[in-house]
N, C-alpha and C. Protein backbone atom coordinates (compact mmCIF):
# COMPACT_ATOMS: atom_id res chain seq x y z
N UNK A 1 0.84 -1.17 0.00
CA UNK A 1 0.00 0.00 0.00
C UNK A 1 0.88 1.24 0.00
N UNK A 2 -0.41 2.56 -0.39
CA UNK A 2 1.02 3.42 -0.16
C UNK A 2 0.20 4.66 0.63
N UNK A 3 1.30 5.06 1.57
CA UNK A 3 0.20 6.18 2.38
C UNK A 3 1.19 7.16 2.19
N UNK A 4 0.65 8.85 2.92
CA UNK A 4 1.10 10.16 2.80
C UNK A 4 1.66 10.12 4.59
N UNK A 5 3.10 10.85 4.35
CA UNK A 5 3.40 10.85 5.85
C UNK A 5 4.38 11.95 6.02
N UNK A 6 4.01 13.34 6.74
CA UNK A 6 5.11 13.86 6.74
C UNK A 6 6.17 13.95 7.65
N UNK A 7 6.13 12.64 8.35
CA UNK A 7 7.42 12.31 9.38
C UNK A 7 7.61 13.18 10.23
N UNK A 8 9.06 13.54 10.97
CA UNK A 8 10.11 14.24 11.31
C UNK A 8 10.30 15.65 10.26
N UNK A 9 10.31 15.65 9.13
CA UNK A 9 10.20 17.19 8.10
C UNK A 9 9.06 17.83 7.99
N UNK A 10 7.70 17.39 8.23
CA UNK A 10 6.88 18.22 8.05
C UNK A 10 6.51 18.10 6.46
N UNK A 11 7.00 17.51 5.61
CA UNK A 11 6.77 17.63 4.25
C UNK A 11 6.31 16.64 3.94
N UNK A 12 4.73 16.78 3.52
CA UNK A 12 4.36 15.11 2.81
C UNK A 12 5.39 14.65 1.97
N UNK A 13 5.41 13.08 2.06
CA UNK A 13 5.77 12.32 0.71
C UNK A 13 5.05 10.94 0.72
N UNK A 14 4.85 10.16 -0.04
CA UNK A 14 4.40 8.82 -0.31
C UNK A 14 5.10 8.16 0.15
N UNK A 15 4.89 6.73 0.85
CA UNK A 15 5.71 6.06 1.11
C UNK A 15 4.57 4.83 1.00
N UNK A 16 5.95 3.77 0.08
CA UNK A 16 5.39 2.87 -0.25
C UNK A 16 5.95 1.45 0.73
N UNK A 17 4.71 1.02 1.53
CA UNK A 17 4.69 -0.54 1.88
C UNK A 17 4.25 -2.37 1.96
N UNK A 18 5.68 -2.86 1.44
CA UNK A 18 5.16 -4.41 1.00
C UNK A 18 4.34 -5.05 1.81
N UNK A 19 4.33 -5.88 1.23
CA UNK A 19 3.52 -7.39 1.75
C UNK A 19 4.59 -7.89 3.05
N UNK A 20 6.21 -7.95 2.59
CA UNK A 20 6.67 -8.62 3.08
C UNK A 20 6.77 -7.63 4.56
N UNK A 21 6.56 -6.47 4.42
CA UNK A 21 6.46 -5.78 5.97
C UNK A 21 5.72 -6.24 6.69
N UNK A 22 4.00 -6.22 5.90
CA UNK A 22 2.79 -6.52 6.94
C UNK A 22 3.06 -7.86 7.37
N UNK A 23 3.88 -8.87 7.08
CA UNK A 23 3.48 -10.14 7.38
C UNK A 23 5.05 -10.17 8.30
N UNK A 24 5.46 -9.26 8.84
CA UNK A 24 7.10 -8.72 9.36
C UNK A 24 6.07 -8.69 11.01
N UNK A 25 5.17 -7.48 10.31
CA UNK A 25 4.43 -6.79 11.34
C UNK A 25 3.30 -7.69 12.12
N UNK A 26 2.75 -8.39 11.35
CA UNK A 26 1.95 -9.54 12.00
C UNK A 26 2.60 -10.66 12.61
N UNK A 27 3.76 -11.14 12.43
CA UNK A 27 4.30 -11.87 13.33
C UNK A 27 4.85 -11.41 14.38
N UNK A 28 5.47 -9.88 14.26
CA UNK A 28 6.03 -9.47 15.69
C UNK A 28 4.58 -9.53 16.21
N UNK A 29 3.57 -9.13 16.20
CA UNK A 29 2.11 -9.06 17.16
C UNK A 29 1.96 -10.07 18.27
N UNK A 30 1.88 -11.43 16.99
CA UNK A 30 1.88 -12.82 17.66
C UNK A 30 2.98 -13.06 18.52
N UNK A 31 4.24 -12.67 18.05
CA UNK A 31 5.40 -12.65 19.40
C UNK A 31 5.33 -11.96 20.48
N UNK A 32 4.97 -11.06 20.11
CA UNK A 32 5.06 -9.53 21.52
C UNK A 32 4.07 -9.63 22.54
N UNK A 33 2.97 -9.22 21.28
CA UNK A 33 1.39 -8.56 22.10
C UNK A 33 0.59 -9.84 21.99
N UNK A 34 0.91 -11.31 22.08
CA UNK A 34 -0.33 -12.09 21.76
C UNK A 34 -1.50 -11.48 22.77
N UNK A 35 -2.55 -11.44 22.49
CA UNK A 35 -3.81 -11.35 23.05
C UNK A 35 -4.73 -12.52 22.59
N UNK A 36 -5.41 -12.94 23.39
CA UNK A 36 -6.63 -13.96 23.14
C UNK A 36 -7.32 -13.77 21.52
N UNK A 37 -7.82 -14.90 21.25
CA UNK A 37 -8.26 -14.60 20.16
C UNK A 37 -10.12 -14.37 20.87
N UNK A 38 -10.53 -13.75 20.36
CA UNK A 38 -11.84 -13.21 20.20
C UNK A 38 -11.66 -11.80 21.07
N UNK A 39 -10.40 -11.00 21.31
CA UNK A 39 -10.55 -9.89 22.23
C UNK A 39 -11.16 -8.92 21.26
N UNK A 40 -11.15 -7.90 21.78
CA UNK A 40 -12.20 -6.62 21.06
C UNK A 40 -10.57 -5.62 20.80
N UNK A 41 -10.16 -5.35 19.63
CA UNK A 41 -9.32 -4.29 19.77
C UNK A 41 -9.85 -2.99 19.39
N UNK A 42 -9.38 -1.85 19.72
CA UNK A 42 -10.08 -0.71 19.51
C UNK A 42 -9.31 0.06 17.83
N UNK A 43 -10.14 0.53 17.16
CA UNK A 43 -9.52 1.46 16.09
C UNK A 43 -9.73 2.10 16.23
N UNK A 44 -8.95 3.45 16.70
CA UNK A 44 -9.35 4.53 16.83
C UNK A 44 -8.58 5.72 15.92
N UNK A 45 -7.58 5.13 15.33
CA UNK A 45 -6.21 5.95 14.54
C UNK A 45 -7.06 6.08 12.82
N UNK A 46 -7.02 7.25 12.93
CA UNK A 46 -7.52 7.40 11.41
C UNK A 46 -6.77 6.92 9.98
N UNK A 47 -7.45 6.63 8.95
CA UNK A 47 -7.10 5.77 8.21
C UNK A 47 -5.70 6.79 7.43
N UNK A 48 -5.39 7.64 7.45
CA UNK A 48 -4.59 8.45 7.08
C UNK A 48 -3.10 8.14 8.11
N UNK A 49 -3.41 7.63 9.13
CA UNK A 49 -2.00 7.51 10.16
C UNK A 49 -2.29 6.26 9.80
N UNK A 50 -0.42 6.23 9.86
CA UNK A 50 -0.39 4.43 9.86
C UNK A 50 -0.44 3.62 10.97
N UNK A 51 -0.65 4.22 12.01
CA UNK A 51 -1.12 3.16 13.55
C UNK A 51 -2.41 3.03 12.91
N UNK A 52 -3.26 3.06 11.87
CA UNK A 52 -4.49 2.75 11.57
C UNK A 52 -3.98 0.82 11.14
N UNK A 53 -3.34 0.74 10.12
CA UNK A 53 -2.74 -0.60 9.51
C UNK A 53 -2.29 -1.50 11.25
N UNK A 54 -2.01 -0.77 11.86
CA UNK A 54 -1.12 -1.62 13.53
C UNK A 54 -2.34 -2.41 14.15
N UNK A 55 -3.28 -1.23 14.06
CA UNK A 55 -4.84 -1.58 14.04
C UNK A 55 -5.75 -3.14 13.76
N UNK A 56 -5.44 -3.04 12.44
CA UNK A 56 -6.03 -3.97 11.54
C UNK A 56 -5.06 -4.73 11.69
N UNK A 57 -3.82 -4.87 11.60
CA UNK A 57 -3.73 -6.78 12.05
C UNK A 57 -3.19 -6.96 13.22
N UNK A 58 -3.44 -5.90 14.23
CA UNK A 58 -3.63 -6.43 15.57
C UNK A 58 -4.67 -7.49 15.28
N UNK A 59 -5.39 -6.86 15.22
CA UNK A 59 -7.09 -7.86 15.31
C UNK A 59 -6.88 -8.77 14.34
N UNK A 60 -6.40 -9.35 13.46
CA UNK A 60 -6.50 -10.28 12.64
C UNK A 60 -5.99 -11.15 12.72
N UNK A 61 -4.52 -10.75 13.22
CA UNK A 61 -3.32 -11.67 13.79
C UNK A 61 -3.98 -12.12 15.34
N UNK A 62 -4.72 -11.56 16.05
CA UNK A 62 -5.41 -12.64 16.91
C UNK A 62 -7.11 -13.10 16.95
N UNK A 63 -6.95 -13.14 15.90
CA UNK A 63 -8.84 -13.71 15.16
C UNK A 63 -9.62 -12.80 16.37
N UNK A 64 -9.47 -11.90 16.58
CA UNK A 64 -10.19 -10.60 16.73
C UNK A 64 -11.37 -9.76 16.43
N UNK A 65 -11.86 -9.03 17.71
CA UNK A 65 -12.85 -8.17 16.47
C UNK A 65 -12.41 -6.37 16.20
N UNK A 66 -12.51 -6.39 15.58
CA UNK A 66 -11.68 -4.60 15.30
C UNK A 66 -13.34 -4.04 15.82
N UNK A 67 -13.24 -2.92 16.87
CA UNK A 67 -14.25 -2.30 16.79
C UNK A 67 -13.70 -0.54 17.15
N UNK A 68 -14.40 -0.12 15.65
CA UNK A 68 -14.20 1.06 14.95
C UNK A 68 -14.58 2.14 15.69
N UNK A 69 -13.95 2.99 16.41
CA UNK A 69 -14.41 4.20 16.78
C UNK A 69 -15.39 5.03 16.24
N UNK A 70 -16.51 5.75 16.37
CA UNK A 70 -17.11 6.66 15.83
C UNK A 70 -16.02 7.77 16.00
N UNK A 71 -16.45 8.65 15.13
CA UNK A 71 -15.49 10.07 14.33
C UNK A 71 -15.58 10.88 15.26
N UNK A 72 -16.69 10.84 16.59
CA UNK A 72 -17.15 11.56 17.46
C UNK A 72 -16.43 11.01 18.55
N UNK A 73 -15.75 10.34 18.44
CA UNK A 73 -15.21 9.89 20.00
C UNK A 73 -13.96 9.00 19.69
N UNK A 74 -13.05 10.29 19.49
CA UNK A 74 -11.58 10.23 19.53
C UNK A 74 -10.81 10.39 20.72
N UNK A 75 -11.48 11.20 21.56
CA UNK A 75 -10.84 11.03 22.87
C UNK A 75 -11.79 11.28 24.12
N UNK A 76 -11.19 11.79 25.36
CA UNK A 76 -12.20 11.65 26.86
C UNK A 76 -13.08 11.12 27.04
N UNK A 77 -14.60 11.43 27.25
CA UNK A 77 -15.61 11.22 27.96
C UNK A 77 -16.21 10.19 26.67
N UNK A 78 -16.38 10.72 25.34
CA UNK A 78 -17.02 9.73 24.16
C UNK A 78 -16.08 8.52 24.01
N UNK A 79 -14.99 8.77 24.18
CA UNK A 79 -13.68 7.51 23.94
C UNK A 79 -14.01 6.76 24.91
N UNK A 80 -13.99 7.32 26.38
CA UNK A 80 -14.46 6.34 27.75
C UNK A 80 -15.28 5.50 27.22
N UNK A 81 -16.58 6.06 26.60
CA UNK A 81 -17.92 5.25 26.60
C UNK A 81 -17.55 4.08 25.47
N UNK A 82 -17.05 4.58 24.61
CA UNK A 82 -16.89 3.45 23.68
C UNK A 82 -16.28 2.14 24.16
N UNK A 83 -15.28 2.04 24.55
CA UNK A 83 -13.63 1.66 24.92
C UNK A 83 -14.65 0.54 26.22
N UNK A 84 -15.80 1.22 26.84
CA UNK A 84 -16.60 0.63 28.18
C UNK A 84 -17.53 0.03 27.51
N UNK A 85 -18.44 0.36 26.49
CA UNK A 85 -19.69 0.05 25.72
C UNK A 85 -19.31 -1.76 24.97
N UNK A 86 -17.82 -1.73 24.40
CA UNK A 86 -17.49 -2.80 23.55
C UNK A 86 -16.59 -3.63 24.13
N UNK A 87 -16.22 -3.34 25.42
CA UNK A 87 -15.41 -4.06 26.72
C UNK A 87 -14.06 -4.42 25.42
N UNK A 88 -13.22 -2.87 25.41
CA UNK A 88 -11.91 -3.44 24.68
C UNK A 88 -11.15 -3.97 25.48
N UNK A 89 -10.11 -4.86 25.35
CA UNK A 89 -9.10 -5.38 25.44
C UNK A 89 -8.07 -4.84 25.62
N UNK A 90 -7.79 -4.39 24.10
CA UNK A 90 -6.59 -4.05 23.50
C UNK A 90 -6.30 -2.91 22.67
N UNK A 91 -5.78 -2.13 22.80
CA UNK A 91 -5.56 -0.87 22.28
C UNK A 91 -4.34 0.19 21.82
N UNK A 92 -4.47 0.66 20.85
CA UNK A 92 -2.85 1.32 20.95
C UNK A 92 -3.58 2.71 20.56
N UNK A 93 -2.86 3.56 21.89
CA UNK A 93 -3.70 5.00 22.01
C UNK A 93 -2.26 6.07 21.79
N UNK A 94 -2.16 7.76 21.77
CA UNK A 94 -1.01 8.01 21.29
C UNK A 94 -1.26 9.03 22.81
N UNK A 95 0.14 9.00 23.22
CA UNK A 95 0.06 9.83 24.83
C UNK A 95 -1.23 11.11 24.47
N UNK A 96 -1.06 11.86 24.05
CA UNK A 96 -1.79 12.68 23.99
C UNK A 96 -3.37 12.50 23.78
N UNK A 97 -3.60 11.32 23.00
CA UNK A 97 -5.40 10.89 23.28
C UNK A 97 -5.31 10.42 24.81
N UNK A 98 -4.24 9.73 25.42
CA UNK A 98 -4.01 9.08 26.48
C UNK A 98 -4.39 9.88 27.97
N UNK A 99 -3.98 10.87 27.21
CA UNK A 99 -4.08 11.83 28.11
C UNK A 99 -5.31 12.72 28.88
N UNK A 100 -6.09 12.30 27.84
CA UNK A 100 -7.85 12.69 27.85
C UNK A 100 -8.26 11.73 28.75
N UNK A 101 -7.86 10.62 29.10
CA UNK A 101 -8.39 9.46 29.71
C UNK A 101 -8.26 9.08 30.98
N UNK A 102 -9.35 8.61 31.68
CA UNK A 102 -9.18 8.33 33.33
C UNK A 102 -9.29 6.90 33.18
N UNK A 103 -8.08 6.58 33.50
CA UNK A 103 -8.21 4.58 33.89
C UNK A 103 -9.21 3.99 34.60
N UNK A 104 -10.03 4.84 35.89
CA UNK A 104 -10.31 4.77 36.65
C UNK A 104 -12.18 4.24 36.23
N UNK A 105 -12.21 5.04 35.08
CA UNK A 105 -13.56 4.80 34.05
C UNK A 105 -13.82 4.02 33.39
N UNK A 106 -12.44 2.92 33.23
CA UNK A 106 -12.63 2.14 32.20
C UNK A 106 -13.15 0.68 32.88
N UNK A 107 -13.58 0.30 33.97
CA UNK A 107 -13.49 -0.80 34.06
C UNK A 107 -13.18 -2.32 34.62
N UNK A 108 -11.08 -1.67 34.16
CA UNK A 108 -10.60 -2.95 34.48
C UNK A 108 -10.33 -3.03 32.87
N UNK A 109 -10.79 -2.53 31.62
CA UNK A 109 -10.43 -2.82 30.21
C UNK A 109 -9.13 -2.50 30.16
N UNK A 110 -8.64 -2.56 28.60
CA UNK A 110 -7.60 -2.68 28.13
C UNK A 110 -6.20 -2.93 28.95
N UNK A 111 -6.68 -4.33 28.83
CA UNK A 111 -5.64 -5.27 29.57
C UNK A 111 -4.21 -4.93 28.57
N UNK A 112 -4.42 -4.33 27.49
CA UNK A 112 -3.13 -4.13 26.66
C UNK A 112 -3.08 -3.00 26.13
N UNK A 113 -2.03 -2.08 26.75
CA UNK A 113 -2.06 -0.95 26.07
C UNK A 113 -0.52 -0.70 25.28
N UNK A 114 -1.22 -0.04 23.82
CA UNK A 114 0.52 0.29 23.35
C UNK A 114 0.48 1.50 23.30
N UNK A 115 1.45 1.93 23.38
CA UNK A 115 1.53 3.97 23.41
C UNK A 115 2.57 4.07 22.24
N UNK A 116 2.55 5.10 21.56
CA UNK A 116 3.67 5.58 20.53
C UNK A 116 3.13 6.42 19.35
N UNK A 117 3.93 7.04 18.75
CA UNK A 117 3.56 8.06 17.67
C UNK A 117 3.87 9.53 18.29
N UNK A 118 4.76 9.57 19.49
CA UNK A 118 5.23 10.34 19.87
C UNK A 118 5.66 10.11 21.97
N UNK A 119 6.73 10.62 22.05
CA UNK A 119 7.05 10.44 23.67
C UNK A 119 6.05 10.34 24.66
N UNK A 120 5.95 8.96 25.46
CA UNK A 120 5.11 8.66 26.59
C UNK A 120 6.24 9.22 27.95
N UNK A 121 5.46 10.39 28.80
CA UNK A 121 5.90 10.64 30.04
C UNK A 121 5.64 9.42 31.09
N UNK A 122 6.81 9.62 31.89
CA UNK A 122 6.74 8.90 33.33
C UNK A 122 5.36 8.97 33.66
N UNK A 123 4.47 10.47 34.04
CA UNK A 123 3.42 10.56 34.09
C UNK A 123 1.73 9.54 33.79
N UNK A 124 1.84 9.86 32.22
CA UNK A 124 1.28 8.39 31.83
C UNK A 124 1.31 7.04 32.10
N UNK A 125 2.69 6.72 32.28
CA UNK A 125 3.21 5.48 32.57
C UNK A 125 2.59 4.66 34.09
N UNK A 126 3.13 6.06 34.88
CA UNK A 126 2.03 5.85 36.45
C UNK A 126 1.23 5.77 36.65
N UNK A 127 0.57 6.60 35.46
CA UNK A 127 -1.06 6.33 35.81
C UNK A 127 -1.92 5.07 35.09
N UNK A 128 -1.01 5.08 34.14
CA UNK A 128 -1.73 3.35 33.21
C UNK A 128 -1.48 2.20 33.44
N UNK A 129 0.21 2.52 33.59
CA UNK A 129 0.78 1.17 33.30
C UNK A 129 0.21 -0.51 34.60
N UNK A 130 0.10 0.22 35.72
CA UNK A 130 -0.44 -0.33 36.89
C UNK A 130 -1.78 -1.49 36.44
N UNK A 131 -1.73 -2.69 36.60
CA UNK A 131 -2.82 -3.64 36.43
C UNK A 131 -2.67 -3.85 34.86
N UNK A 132 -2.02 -3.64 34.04
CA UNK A 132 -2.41 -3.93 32.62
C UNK A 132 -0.69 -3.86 31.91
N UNK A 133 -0.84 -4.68 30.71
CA UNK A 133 0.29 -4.99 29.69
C UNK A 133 0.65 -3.71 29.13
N UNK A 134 1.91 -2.32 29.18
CA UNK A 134 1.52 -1.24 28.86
C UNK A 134 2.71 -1.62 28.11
N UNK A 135 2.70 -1.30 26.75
CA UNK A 135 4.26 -0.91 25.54
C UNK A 135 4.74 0.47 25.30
N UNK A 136 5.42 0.74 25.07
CA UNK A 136 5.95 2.09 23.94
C UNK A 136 6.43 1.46 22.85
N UNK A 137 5.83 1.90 21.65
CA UNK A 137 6.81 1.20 20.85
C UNK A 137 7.07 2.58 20.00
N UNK A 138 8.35 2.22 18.33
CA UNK A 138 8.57 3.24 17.97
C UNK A 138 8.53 2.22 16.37
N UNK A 139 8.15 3.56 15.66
CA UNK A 139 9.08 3.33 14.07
C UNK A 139 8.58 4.38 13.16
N UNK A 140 9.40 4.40 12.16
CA UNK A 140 9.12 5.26 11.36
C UNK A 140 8.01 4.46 10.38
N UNK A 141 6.74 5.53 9.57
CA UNK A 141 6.16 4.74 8.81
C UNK A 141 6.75 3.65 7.74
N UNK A 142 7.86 4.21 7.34
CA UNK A 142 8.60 3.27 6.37
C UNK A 142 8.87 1.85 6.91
N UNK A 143 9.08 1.46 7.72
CA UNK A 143 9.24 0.61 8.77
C UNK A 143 8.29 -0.73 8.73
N UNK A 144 7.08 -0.16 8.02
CA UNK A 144 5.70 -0.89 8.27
C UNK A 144 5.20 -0.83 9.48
N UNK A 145 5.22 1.02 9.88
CA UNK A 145 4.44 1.32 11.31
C UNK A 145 5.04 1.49 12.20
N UNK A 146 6.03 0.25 12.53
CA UNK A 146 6.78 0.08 13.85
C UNK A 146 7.74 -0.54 13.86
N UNK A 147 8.63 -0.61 14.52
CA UNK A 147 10.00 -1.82 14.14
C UNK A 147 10.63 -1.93 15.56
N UNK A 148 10.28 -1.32 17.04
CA UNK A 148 11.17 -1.50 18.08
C UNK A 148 9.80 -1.20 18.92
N UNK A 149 9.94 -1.57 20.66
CA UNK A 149 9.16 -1.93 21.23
C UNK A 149 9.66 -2.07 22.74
N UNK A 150 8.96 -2.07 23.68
CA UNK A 150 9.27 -2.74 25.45
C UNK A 150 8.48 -2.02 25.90
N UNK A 151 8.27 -3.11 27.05
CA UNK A 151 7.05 -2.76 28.02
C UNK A 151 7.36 -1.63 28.76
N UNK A 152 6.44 -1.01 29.65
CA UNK A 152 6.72 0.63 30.40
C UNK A 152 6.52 -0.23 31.54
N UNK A 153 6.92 0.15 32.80
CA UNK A 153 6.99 -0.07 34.19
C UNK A 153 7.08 1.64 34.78
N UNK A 154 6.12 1.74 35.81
CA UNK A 154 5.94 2.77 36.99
C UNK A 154 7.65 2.44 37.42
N UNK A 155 8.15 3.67 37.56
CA UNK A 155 9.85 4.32 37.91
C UNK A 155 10.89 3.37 37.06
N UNK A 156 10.58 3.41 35.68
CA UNK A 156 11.61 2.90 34.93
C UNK A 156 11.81 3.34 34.12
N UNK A 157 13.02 3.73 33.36
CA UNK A 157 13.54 4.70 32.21
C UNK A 157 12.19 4.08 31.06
N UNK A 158 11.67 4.98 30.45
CA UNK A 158 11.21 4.43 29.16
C UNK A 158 12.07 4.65 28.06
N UNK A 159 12.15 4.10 26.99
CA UNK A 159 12.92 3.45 26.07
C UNK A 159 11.51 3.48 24.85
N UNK A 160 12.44 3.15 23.39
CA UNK A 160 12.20 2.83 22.27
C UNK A 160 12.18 1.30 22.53
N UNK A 161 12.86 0.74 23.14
CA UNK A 161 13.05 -0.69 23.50
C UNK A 161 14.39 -1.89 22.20
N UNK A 162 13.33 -2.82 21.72
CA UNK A 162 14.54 -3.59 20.76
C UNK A 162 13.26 -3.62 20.05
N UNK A 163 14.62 -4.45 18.47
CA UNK A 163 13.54 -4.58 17.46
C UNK A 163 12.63 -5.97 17.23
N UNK A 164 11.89 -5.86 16.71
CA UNK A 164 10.98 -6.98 16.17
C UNK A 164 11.80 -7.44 15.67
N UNK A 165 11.74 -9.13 15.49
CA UNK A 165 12.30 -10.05 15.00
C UNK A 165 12.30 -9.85 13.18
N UNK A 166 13.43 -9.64 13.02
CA UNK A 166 13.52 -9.75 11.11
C UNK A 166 14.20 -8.42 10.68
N UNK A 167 14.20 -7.50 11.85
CA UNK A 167 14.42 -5.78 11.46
C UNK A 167 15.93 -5.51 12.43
N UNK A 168 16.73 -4.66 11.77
CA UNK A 168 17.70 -4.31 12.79
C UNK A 168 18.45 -2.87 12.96
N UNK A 169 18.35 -2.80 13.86
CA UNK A 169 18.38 -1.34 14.61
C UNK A 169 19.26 -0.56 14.76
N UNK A 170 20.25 0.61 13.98
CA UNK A 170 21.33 1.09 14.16
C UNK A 170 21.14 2.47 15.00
N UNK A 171 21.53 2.80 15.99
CA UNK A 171 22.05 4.42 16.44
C UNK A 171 23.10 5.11 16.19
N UNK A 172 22.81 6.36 15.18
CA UNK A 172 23.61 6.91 14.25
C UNK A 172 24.33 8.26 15.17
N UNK A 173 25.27 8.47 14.80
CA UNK A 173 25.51 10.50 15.08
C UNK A 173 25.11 11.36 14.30
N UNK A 174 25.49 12.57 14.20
CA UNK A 174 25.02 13.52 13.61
C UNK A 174 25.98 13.14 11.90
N UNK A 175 26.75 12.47 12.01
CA UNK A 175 27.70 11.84 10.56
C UNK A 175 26.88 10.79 10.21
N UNK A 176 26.15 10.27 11.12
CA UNK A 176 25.73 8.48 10.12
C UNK A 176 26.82 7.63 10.58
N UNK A 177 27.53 7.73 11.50
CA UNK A 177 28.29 6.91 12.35
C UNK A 177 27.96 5.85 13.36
N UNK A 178 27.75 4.51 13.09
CA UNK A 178 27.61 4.14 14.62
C UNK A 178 27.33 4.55 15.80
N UNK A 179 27.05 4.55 17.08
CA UNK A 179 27.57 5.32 18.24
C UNK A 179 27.28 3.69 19.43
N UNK A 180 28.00 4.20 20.10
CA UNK A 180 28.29 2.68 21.30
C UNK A 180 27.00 2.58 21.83
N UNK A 181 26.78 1.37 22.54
CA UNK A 181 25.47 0.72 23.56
C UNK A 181 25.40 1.86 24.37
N UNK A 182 23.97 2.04 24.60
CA UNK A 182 23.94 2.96 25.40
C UNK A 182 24.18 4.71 25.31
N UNK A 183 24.77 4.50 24.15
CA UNK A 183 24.95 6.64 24.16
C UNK A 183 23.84 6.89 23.16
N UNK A 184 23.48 7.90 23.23
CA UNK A 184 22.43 8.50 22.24
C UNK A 184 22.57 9.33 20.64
N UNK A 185 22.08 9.19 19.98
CA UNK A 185 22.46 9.55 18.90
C UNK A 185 21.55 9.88 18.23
């Protein structure tokens, strides 16, 4: 497929992704995030972002049911009701919808949460991660969505994490240099 993404520049461009990604991307699922098969995952990422595709074979890769957000309830009080109405599971929300949200409303749902599409605070982390499977993951759309991953823990550095099995992960300098375990780049 090919979607519009203007990354890190701000400048649309097309970017085109194989077969051999999605089926990259559906097996890390089954490795990482297995969830039951018949859970309810939530779509809530519009078909224009590619956490929309993370979406769709979440749920497929665990014989799932995708249940589709209304356009009206992207985040807080309408997101609560939905997320409570269809008893989700599983979900990948982006800190900032995350942020609209009281755990406290949901339930006991989303036994699985993934966060990413931009930096999850300690903050979030404390307030979600508690009773439930919480991720950060990262990738660029080119990537097929995502390509690195690890769970969040209340008082633990969060991280990009490691990569999905098949993909491999370099940290560059400001040259395109290597840089050692552990330093940032």
């Amino acid at each position: 497929y090919v979607i519009f993404t203007s990354g890190s520049t701000g400048t649309p461009k097309g970017v085109t992704i194989t077969h051999t990604g999605l089926l990259g991307l559906a097996h890390a699922f089954g490795q990482r995030y297995g969830i039951t098969p018949g859970s309810a995952v939530l779509s809530l990422a519009a078909p224009t972002f590619d956490a929309s595709i993370l979406e769709w074979i979440w749920a497929a890769d665990c014989a799932g049911t995708l249940v589709i957000a209304p356009k009206d309830a992207y985040a807080g009080d309408a997101l609560t009701e939905v997320i409570n109405h269809h008893r989700i599971d599983a979900a990948f929300i982006t800190p900032a919808v995350l942020r609209t949200l009281n755990p406290d409303r949901l339930a006991g749902l989303m036994d699985t949460l993934l966060v990413g599409g931009e930096a999850c605070s300690p903050e979030l982390v404390t307030k979600w991660a508690p009773g439930r499977s919480m991720f950060n993951i990262y990738g660029p759309t080119e990537a097929t969505v995502w390509m690195t991953g690890t769970p969040v823990r209340v008082d633990e550095r969060i991280s990009i994490g490691s990569p999905i099995s098949g993909v491999r992960v370099s940290v560059l300098d400001a040259r395109l240099h290597p840089v050692p375990v552990g330093v940032v780049g």
